[in-house]
PDB file of N, CA and C in Angstrom:
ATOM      1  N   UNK A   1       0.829  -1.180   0.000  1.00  0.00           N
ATOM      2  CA  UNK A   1       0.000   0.000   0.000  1.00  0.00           C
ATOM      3  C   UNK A   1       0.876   1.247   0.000  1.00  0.00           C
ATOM      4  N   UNK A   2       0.632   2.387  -0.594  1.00  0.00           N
ATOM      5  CA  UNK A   2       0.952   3.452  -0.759  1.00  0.00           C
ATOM      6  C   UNK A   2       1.426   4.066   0.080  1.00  0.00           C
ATOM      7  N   UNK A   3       2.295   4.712   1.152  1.00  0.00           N
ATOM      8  CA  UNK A   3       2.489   5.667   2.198  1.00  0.00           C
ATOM      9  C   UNK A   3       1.460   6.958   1.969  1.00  0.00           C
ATOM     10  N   UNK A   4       1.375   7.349   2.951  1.00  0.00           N
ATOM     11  CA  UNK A   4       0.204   9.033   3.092  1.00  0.00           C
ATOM     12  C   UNK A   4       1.424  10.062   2.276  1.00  0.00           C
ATOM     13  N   UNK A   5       2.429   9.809   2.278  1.00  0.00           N
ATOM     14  CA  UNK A   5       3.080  10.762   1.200  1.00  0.00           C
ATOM     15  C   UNK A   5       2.862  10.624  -0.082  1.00  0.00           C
ATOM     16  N   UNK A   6       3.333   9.033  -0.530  1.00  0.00           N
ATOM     17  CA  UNK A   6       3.066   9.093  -1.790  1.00  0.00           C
ATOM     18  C   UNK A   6       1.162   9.157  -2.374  1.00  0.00           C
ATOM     19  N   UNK A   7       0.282   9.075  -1.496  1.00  0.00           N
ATOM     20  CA  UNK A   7      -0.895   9.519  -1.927  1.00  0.00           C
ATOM     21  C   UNK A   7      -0.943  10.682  -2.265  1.00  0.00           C
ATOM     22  N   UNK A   8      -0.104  11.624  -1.320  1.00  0.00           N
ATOM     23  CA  UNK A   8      -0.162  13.086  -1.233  1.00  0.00           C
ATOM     24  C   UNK A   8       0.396  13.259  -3.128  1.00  0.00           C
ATOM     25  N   UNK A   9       1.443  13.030  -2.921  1.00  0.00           N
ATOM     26  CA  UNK A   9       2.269  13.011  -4.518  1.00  0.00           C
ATOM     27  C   UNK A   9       1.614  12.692  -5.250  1.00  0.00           C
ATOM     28  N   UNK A  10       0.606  11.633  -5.480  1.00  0.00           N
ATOM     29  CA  UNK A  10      -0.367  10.531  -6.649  1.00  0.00           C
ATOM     30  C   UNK A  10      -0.926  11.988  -6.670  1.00  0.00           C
ATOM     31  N   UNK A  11      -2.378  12.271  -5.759  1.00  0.00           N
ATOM     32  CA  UNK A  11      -2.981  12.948  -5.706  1.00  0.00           C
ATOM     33  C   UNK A  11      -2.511  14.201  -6.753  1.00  0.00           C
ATOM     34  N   UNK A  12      -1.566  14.929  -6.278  1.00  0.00           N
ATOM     35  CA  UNK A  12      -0.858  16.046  -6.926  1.00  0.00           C
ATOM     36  C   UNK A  12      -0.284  15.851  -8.839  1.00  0.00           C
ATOM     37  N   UNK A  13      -0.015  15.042  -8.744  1.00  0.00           N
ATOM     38  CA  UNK A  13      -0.166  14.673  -9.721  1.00  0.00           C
ATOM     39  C   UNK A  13      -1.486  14.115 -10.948  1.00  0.00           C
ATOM     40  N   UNK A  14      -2.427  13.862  -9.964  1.00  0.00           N
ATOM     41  CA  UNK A  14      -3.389  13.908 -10.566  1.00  0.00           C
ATOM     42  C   UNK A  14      -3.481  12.819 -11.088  1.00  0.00           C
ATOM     43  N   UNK A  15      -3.103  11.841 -10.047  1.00  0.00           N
ATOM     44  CA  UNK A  15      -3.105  10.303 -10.810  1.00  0.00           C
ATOM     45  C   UNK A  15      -3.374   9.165  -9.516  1.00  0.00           C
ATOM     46  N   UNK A  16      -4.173   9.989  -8.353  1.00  0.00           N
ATOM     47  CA  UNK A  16      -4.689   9.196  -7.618  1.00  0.00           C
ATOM     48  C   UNK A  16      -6.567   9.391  -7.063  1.00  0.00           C
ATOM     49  N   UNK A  17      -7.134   8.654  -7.989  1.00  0.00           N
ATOM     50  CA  UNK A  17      -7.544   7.770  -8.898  1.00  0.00           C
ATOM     51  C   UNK A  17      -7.045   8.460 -10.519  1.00  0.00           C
ATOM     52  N   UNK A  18      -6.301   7.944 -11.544  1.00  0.00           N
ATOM     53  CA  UNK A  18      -6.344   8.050 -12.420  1.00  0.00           C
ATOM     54  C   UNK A  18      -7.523   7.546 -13.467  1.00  0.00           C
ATOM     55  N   UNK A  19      -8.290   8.599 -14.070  1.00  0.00           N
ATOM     56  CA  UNK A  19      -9.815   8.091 -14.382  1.00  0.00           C
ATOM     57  C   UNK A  19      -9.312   7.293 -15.852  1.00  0.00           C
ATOM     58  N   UNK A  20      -9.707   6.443 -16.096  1.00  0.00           N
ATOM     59  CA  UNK A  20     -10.285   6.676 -17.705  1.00  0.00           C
ATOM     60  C   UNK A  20     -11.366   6.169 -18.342  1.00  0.00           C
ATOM     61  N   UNK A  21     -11.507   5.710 -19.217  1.00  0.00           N
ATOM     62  CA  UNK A  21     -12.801   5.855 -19.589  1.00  0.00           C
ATOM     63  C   UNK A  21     -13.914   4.785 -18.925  1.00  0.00           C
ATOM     64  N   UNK A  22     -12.830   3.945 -18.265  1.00  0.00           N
ATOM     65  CA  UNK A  22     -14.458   2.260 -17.971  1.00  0.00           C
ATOM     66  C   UNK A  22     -13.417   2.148 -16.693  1.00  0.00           C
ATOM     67  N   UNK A  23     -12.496   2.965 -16.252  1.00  0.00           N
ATOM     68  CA  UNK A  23     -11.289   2.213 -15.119  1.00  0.00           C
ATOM     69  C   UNK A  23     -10.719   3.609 -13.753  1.00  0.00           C
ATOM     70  N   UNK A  24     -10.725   3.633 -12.763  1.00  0.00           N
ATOM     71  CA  UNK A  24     -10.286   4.149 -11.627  1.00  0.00           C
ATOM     72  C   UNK A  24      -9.061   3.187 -11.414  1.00  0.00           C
ATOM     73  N   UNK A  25      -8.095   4.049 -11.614  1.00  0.00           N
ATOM     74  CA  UNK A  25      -6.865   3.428 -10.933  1.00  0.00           C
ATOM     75  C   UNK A  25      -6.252   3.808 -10.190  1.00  0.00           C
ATOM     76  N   UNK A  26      -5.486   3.136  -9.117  1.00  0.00           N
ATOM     77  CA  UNK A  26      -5.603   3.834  -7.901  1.00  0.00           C
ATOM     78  C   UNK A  26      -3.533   3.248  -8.006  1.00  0.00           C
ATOM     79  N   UNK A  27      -2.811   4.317  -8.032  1.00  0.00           N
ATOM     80  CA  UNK A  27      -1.277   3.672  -8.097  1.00  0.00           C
ATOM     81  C   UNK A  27      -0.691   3.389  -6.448  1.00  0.00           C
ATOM     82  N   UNK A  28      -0.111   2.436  -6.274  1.00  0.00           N
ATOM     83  CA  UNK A  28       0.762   1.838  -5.318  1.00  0.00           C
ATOM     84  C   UNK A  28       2.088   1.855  -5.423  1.00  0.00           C
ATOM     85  N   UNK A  29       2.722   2.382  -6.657  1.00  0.00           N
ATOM     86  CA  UNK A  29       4.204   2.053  -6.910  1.00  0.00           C
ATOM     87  C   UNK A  29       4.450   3.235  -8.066  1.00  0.00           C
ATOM     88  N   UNK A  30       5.605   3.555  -7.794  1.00  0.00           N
ATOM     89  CA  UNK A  30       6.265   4.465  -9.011  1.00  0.00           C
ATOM     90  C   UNK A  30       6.120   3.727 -10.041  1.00  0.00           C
ATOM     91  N   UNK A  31       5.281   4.043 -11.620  1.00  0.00           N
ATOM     92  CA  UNK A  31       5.857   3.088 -12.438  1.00  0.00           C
ATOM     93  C   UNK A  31       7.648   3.047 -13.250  1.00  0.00           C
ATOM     94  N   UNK A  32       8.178   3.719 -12.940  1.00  0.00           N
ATOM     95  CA  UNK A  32       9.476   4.221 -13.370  1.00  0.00           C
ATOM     96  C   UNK A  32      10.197   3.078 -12.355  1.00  0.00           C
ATOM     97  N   UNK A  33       9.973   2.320 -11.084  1.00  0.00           N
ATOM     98  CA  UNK A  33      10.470   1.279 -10.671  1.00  0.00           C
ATOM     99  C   UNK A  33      10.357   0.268 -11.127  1.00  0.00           C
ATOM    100  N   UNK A  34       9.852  -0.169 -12.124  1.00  0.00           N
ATOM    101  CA  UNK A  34       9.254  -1.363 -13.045  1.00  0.00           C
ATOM    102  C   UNK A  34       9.570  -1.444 -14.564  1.00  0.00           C
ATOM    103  N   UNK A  35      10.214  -2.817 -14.950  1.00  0.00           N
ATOM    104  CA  UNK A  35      10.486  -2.839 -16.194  1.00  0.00           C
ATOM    105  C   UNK A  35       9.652  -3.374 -17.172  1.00  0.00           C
ATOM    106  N   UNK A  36       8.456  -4.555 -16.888  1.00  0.00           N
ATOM    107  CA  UNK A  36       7.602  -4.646 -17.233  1.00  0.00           C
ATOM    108  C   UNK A  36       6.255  -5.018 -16.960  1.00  0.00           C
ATOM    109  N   UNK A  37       5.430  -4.933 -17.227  1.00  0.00           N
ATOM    110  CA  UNK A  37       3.727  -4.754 -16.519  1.00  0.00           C
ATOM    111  C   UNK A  37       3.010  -5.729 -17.109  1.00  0.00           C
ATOM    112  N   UNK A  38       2.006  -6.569 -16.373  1.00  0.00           N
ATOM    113  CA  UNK A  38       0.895  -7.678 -16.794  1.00  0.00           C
ATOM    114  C   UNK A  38      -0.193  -7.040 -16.080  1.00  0.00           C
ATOM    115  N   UNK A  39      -1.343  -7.227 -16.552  1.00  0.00           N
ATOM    116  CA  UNK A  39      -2.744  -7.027 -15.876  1.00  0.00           C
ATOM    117  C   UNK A  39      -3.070  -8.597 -15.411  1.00  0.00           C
ATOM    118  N   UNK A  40      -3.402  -8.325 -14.263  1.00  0.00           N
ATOM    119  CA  UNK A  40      -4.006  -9.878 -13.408  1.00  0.00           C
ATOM    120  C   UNK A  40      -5.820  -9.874 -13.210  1.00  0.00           C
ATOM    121  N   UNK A  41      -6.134 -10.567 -13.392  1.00  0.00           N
ATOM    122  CA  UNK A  41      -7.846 -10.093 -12.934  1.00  0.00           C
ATOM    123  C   UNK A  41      -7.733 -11.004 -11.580  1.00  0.00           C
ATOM    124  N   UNK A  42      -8.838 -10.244 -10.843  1.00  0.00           N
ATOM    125  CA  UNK A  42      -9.114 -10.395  -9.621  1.00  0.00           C
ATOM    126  C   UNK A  42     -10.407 -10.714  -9.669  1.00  0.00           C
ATOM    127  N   UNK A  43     -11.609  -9.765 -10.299  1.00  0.00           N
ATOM    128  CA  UNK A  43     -12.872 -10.012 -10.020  1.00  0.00           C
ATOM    129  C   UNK A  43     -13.345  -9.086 -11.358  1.00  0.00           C
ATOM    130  N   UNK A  44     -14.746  -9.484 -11.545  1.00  0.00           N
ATOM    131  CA  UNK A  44     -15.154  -8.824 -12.946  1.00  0.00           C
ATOM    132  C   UNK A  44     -15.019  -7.538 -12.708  1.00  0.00           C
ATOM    133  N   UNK A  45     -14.984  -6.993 -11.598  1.00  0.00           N
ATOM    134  CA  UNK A  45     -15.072  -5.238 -11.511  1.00  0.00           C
ATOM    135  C   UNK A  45     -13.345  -4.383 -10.882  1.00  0.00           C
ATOM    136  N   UNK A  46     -12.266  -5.612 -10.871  1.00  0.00           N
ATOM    137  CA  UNK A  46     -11.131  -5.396  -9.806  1.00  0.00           C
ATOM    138  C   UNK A  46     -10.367  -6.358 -10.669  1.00  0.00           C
ATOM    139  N   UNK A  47      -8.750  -5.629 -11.039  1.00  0.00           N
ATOM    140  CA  UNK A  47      -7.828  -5.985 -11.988  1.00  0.00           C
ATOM    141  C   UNK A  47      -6.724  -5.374 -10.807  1.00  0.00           C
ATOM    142  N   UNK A  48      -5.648  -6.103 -11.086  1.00  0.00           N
ATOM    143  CA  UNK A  48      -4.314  -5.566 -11.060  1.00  0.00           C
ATOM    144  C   UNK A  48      -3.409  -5.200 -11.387  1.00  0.00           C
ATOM    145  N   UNK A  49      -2.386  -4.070 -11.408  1.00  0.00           N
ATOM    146  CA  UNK A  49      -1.537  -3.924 -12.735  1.00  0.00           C
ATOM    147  C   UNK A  49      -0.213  -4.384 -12.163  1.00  0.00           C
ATOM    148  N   UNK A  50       0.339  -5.770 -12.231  1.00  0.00           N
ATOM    149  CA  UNK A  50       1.760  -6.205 -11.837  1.00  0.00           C
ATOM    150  C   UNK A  50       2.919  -5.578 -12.281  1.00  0.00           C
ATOM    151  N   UNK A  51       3.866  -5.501 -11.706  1.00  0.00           N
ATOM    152  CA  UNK A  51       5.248  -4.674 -12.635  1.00  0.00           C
ATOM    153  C   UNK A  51       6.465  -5.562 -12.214  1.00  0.00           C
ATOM    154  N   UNK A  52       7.415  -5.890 -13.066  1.00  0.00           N
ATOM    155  CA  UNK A  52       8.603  -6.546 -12.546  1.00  0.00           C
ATOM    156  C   UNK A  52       9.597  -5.592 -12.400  1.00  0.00           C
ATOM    157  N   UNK A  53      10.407  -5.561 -10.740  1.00  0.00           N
ATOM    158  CA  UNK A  53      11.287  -4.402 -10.307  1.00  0.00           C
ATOM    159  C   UNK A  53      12.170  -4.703 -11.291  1.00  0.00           C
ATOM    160  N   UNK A  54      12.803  -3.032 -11.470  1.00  0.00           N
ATOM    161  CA  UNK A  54      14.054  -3.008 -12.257  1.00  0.00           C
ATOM    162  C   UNK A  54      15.156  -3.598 -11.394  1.00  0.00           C
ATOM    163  N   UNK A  55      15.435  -3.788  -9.912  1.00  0.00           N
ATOM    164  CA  UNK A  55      16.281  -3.844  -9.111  1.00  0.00           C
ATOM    165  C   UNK A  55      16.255  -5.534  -8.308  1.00  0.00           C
ATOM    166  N   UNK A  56      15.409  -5.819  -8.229  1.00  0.00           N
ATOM    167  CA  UNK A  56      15.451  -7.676  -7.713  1.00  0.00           C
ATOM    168  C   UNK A  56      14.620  -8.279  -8.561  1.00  0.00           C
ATOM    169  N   UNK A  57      13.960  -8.023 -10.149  1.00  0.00           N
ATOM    170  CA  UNK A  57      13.007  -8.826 -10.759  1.00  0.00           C
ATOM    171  C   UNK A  57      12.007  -9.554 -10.433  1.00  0.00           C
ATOM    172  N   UNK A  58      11.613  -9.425  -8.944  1.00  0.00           N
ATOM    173  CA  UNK A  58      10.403  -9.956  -8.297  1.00  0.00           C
ATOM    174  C   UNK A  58       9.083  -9.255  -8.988  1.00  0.00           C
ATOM    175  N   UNK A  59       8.269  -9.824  -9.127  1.00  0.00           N
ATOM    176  CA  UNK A  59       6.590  -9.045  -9.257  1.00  0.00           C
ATOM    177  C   UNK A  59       6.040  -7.966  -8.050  1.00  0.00           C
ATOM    178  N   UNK A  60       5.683  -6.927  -8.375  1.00  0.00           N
ATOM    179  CA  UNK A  60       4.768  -6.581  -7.152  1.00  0.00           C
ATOM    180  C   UNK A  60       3.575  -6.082  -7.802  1.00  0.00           C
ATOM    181  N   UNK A  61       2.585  -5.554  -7.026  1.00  0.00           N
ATOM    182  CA  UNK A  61       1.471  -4.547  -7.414  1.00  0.00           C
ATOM    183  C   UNK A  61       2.309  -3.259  -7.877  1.00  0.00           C
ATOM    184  N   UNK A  62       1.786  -2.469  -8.846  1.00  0.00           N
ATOM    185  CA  UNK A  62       1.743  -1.145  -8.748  1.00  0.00           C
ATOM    186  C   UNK A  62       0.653  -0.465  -9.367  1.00  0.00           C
ATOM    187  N   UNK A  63      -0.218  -0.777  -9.572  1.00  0.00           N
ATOM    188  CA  UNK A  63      -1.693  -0.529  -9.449  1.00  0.00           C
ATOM    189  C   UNK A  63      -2.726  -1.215  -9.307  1.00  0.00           C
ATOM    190  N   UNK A  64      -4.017  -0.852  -9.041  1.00  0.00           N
ATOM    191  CA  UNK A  64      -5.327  -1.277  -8.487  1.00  0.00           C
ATOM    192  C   UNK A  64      -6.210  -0.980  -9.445  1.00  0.00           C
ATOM    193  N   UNK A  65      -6.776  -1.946 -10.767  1.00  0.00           N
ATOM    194  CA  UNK A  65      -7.938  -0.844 -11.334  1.00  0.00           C
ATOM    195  C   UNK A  65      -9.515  -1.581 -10.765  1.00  0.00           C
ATOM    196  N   UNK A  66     -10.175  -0.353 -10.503  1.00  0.00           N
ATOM    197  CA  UNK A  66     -11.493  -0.550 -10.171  1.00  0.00           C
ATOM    198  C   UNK A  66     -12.870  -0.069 -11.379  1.00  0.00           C
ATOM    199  N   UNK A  67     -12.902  -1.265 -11.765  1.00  0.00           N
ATOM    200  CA  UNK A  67     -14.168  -0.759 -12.743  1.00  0.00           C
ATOM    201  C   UNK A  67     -15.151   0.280 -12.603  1.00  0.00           C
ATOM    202  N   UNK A  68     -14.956   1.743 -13.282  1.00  0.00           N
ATOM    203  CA  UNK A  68     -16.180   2.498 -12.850  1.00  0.00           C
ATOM    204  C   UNK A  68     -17.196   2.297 -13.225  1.00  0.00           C
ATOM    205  N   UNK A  69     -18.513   2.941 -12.392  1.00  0.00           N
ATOM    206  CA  UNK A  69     -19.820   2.696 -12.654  1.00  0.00           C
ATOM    207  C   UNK A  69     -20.599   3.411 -13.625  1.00  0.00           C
ATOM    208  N   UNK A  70     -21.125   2.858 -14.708  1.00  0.00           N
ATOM    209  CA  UNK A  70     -21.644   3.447 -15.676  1.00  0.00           C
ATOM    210  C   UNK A  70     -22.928   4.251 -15.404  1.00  0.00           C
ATOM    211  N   UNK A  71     -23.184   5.688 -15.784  1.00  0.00           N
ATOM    212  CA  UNK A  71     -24.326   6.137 -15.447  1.00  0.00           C
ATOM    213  C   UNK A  71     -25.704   5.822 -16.252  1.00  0.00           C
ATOM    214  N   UNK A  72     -26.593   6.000 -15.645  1.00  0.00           N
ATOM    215  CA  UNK A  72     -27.698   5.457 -16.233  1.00  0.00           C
ATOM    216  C   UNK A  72     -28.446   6.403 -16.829  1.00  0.00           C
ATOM    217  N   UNK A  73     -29.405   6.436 -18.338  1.00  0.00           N
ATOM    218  CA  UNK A  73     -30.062   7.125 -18.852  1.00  0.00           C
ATOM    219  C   UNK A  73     -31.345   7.468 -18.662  1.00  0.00           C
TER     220      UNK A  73
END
Protein backbone atom coordinates (compact mmCIF):
# COMPACT_ATOMS: atom_id res chain seq x y z
CA UNK A 1 0.00 0.00 0.00
CA UNK A 2 0.95 3.45 -0.76
CA UNK A 3 2.49 5.67 2.20
CA UNK A 4 0.20 9.03 3.09
CA UNK A 5 3.08 10.76 1.20
CA UNK A 6 3.07 9.09 -1.79
CA UNK A 7 -0.89 9.52 -1.93
CA UNK A 8 -0.16 13.09 -1.23
CA UNK A 9 2.27 13.01 -4.52
CA UNK A 10 -0.37 10.53 -6.65
CA UNK A 11 -2.98 12.95 -5.71
CA UNK A 12 -0.86 16.05 -6.93
CA UNK A 13 -0.17 14.67 -9.72
CA UNK A 14 -3.39 13.91 -10.57
CA UNK A 15 -3.10 10.30 -10.81
CA UNK A 16 -4.69 9.20 -7.62
CA UNK A 17 -7.54 7.77 -8.90
CA UNK A 18 -6.34 8.05 -12.42
CA UNK A 19 -9.82 8.09 -14.38
CA UNK A 20 -10.29 6.68 -17.71
CA UNK A 21 -12.80 5.85 -19.59
CA UNK A 22 -14.46 2.26 -17.97
CA UNK A 23 -11.29 2.21 -15.12
CA UNK A 24 -10.29 4.15 -11.63
CA UNK A 25 -6.86 3.43 -10.93
CA UNK A 26 -5.60 3.83 -7.90
CA UNK A 27 -1.28 3.67 -8.10
CA UNK A 28 0.76 1.84 -5.32
CA UNK A 29 4.20 2.05 -6.91
CA UNK A 30 6.26 4.47 -9.01
CA UNK A 31 5.86 3.09 -12.44
CA UNK A 32 9.48 4.22 -13.37
CA UNK A 33 10.47 1.28 -10.67
CA UNK A 34 9.25 -1.36 -13.04
CA UNK A 35 10.49 -2.84 -16.19
CA UNK A 36 7.60 -4.65 -17.23
CA UNK A 37 3.73 -4.75 -16.52
CA UNK A 38 0.89 -7.68 -16.79
CA UNK A 39 -2.74 -7.03 -15.88
CA UNK A 40 -4.01 -9.88 -13.41
CA UNK A 41 -7.85 -10.09 -12.93
CA UNK A 42 -9.11 -10.40 -9.62
CA UNK A 43 -12.87 -10.01 -10.02
CA UNK A 44 -15.15 -8.82 -12.95
CA UNK A 45 -15.07 -5.24 -11.51
CA UNK A 46 -11.13 -5.40 -9.81
CA UNK A 47 -7.83 -5.99 -11.99
CA UNK A 48 -4.31 -5.57 -11.06
CA UNK A 49 -1.54 -3.92 -12.73
CA UNK A 50 1.76 -6.21 -11.84
CA UNK A 51 5.25 -4.67 -12.63
CA UNK A 52 8.60 -6.55 -12.55
CA UNK A 53 11.29 -4.40 -10.31
CA UNK A 54 14.05 -3.01 -12.26
CA UNK A 55 16.28 -3.84 -9.11
CA UNK A 56 15.45 -7.68 -7.71
CA UNK A 57 13.01 -8.83 -10.76
CA UNK A 58 10.40 -9.96 -8.30
CA UNK A 59 6.59 -9.05 -9.26
CA UNK A 60 4.77 -6.58 -7.15
CA UNK A 61 1.47 -4.55 -7.41
CA UNK A 62 1.74 -1.14 -8.75
CA UNK A 63 -1.69 -0.53 -9.45
CA UNK A 64 -5.33 -1.28 -8.49
CA UNK A 65 -7.94 -0.84 -11.33
CA UNK A 66 -11.49 -0.55 -10.17
CA UNK A 67 -14.17 -0.76 -12.74
CA UNK A 68 -16.18 2.50 -12.85
CA UNK A 69 -19.82 2.70 -12.65
CA UNK A 70 -21.64 3.45 -15.68
CA UNK A 71 -24.33 6.14 -15.45
CA UNK A 72 -27.70 5.46 -16.23
CA UNK A 73 -30.06 7.13 -18.85
Amino acid sequence: MPTKKQIKKFKKQGEYPRKTKNWLRYRQEEPEKFSKFRIKKISPTRNLVMGKLKKTEKWKVQSIMKKRKTKKK
